[in-house]
PDB file of N, CA and C in Angstrom:
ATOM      1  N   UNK A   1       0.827  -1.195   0.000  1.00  0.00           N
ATOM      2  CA  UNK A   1       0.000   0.000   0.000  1.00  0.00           C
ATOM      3  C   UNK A   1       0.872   1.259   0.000  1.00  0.00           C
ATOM      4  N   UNK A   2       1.836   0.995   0.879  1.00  0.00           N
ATOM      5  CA  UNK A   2       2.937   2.376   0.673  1.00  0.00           C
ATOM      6  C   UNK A   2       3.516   2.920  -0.679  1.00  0.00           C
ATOM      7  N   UNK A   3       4.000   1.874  -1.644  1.00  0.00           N
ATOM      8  CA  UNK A   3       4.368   1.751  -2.972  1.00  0.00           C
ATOM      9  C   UNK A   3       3.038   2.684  -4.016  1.00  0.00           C
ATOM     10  N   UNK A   4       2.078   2.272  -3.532  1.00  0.00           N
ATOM     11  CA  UNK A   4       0.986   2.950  -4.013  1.00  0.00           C
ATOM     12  C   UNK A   4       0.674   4.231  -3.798  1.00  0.00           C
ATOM     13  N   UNK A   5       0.598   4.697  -2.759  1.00  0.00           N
ATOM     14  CA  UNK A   5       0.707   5.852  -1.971  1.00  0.00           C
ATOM     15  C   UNK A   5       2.118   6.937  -2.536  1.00  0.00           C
ATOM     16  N   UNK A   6       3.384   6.379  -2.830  1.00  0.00           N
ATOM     17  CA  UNK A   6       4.346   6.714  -3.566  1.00  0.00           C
ATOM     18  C   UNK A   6       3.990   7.131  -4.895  1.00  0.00           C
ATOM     19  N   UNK A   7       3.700   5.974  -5.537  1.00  0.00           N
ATOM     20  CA  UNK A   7       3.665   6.491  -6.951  1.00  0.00           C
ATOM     21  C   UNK A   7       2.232   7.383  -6.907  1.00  0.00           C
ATOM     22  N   UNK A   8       1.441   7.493  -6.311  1.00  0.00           N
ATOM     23  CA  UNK A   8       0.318   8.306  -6.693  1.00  0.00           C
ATOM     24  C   UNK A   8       1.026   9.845  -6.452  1.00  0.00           C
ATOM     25  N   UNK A   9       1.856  10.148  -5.240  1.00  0.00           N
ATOM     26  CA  UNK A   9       2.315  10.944  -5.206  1.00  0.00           C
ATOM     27  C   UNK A   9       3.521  11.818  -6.069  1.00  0.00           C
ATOM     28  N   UNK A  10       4.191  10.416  -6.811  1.00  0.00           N
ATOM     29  CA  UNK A  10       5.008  10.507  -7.850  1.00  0.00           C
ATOM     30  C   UNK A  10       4.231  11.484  -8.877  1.00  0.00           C
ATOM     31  N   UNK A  11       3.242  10.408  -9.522  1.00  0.00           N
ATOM     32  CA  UNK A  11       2.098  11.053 -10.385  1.00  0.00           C
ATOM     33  C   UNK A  11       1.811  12.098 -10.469  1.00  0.00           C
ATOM     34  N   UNK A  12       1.620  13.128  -8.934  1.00  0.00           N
ATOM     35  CA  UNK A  12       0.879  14.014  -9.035  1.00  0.00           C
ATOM     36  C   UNK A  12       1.964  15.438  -9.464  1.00  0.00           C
ATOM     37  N   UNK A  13       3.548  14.649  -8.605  1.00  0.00           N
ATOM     38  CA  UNK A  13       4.034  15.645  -8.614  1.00  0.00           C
ATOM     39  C   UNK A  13       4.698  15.901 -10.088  1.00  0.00           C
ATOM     40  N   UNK A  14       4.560  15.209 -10.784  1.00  0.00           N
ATOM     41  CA  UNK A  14       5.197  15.141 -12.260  1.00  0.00           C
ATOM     42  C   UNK A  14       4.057  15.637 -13.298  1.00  0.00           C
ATOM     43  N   UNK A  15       3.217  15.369 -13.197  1.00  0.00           N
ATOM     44  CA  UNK A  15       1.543  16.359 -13.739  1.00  0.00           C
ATOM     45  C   UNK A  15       2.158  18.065 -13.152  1.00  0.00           C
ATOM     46  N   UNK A  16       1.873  18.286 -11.982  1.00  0.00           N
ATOM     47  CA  UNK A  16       2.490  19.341 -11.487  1.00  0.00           C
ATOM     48  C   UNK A  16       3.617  20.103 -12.259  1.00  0.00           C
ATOM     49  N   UNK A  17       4.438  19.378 -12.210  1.00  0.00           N
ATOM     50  CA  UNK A  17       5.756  20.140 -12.737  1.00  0.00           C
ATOM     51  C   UNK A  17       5.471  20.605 -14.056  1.00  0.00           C
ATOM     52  N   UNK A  18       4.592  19.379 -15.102  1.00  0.00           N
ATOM     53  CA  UNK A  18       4.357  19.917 -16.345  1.00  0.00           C
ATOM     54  C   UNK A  18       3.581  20.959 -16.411  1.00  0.00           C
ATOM     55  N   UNK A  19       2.299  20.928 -15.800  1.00  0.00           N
ATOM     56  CA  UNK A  19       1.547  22.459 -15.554  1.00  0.00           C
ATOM     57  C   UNK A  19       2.016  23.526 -15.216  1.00  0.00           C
ATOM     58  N   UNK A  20       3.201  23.519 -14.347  1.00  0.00           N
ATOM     59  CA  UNK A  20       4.250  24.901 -14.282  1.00  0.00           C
ATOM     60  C   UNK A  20       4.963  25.389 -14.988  1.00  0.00           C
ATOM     61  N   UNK A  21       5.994  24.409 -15.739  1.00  0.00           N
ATOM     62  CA  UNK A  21       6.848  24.952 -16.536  1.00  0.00           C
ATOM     63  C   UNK A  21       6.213  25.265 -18.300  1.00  0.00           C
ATOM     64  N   UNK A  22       4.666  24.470 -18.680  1.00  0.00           N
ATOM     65  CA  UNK A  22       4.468  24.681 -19.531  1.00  0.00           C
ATOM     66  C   UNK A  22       3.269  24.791 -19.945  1.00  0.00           C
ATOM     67  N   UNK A  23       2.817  25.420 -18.901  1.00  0.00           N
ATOM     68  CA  UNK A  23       1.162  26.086 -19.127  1.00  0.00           C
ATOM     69  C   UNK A  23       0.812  25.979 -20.190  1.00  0.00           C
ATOM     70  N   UNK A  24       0.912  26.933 -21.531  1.00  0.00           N
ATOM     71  CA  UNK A  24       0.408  27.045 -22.354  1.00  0.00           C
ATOM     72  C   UNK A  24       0.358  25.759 -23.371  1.00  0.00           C
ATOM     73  N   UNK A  25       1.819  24.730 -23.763  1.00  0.00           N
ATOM     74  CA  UNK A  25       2.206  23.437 -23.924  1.00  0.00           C
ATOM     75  C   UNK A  25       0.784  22.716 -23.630  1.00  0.00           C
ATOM     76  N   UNK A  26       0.770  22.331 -22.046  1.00  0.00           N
ATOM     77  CA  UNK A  26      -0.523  21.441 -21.845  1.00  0.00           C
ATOM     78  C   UNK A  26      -1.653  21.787 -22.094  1.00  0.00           C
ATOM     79  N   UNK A  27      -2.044  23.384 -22.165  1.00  0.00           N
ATOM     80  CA  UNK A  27      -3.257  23.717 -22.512  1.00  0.00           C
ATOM     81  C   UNK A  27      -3.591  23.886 -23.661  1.00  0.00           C
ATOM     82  N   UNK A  28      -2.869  23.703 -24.564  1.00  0.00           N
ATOM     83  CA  UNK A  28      -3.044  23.059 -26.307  1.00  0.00           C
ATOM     84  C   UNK A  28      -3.107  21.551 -26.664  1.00  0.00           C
ATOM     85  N   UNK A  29      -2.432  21.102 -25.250  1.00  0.00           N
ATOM     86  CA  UNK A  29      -2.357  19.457 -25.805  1.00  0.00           C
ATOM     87  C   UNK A  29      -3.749  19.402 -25.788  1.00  0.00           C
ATOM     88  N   UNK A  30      -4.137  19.471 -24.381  1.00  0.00           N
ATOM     89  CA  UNK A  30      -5.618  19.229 -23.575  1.00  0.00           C
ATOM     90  C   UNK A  30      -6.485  19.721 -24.992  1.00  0.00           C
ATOM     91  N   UNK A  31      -6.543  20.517 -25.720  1.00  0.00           N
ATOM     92  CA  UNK A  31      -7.343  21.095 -26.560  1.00  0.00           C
ATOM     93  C   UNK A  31      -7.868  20.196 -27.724  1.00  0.00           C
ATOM     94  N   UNK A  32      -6.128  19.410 -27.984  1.00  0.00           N
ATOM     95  CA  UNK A  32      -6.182  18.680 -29.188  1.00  0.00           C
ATOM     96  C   UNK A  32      -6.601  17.575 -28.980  1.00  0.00           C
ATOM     97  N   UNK A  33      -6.770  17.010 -27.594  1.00  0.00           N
ATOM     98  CA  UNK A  33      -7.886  15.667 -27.361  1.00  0.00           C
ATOM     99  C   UNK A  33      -9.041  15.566 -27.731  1.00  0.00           C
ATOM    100  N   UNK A  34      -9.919  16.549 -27.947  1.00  0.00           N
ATOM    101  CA  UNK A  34     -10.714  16.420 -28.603  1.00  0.00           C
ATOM    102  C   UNK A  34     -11.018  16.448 -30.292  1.00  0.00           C
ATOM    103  N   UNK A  35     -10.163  16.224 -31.148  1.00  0.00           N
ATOM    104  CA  UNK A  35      -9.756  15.855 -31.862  1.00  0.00           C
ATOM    105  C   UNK A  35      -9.477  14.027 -32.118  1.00  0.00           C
ATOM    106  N   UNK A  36      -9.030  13.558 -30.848  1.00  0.00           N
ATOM    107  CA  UNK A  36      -8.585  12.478 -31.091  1.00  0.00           C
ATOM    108  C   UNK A  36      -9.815  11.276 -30.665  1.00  0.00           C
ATOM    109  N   UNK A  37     -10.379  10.485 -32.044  1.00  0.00           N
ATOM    110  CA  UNK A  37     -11.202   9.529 -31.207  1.00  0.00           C
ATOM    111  C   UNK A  37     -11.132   8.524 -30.322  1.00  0.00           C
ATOM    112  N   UNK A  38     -12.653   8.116 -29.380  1.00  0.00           N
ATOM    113  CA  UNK A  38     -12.593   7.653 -27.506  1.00  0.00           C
ATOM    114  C   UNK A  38     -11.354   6.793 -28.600  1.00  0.00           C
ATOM    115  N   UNK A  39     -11.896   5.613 -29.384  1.00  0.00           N
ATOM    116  CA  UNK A  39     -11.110   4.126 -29.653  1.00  0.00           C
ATOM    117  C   UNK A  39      -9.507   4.420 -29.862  1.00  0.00           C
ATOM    118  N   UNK A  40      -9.043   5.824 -30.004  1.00  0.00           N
ATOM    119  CA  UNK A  40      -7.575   5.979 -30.180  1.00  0.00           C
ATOM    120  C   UNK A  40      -7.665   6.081 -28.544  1.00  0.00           C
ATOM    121  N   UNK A  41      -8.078   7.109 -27.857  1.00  0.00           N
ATOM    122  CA  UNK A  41      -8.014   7.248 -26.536  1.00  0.00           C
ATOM    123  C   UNK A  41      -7.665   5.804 -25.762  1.00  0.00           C
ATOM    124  N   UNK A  42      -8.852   5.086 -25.817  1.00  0.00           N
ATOM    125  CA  UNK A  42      -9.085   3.890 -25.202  1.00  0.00           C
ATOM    126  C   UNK A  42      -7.564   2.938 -25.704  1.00  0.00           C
ATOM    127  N   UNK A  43      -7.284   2.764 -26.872  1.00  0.00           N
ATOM    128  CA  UNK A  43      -6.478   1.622 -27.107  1.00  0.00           C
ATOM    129  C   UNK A  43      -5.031   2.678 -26.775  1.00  0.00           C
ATOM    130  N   UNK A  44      -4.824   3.970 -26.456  1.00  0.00           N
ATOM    131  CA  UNK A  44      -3.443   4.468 -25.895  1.00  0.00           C
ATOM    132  C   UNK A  44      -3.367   4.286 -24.657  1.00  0.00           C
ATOM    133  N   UNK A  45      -4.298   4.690 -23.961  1.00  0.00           N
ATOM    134  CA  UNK A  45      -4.617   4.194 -22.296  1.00  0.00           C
ATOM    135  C   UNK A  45      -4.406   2.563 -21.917  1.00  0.00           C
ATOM    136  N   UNK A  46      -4.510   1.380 -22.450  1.00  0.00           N
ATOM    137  CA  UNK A  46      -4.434   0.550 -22.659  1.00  0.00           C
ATOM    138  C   UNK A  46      -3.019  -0.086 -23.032  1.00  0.00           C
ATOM    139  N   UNK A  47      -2.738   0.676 -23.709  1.00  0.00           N
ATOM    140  CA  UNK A  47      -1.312   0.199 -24.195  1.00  0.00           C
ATOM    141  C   UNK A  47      -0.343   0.797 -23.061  1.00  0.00           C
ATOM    142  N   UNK A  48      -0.352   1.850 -22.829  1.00  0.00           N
ATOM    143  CA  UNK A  48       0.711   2.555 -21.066  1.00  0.00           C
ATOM    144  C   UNK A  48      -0.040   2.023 -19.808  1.00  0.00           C
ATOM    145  N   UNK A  49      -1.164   1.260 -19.448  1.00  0.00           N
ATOM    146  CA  UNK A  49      -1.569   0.715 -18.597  1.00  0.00           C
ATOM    147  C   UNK A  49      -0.571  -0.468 -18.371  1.00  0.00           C
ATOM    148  N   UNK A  50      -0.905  -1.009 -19.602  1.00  0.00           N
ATOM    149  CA  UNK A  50       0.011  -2.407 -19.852  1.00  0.00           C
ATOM    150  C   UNK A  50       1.855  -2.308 -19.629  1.00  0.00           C
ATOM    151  N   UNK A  51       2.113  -1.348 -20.003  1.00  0.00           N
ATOM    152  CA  UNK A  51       3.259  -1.285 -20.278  1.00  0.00           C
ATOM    153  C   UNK A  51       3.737  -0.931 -18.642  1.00  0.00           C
ATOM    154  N   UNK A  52       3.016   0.091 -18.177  1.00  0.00           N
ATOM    155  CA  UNK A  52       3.086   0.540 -16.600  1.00  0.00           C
ATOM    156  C   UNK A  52       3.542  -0.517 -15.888  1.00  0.00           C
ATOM    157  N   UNK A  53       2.235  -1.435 -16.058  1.00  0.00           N
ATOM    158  CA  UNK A  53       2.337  -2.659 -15.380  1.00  0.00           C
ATOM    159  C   UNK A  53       3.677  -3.440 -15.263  1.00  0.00           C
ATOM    160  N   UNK A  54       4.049  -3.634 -16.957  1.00  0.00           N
ATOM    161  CA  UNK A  54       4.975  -4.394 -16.593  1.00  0.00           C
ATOM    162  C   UNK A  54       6.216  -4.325 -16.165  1.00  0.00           C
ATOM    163  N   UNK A  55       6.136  -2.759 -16.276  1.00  0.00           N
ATOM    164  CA  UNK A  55       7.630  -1.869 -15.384  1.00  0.00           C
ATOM    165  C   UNK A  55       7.620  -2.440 -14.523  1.00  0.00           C
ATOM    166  N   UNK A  56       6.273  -1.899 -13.015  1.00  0.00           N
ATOM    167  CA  UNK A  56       6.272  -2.279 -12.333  1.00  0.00           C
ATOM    168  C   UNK A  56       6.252  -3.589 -11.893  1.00  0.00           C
ATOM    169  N   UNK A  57       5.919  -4.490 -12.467  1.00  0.00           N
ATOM    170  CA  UNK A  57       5.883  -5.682 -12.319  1.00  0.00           C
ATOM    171  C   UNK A  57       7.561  -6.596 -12.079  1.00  0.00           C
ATOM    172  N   UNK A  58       8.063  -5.949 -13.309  1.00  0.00           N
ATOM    173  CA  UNK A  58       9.788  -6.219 -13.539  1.00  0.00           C
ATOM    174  C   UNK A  58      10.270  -5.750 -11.950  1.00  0.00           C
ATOM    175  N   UNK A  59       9.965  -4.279 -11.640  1.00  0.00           N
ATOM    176  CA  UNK A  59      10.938  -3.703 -10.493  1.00  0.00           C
ATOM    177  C   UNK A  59      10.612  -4.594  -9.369  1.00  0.00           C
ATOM    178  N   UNK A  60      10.198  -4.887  -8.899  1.00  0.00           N
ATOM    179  CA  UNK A  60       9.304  -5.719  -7.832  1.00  0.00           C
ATOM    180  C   UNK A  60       9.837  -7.097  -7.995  1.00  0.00           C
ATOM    181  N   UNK A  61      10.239  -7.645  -9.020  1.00  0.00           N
ATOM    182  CA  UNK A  61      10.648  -9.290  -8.919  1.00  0.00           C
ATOM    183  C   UNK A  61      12.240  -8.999  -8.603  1.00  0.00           C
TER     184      UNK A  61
END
């Protein structure tokens, strides 16, 4: 649970950093998502879920 608690905090603070140093950057990306369809959405989310996983999965053994 601690590991979890870590990376969520990891997460937040690395979202963070990008919203500071490049405001305007993320607030064009954010723009151009709607542009992109859910099934691209869905199968990119999917593919770094997976991949997440198996980072983590590797570091841990």
């Amino acid at each position: 649970m601690k590991e979890l608690i870590i990376a969520f905090g990891l997460f937040l603070f690395i979202e963070g950093i990008l919203y500071a140093i490049f405001p305007s950057k993320m607030k064009s990306m954010l723009k151009k998502l709607e542009i992109i369809h859910v099934s691209q959405l869905r199968t990119g989310g999917l593919f770094f879920a997976i991949i997440g996983f198996i980072i983590v999965y590797l570091m841990k053994n």
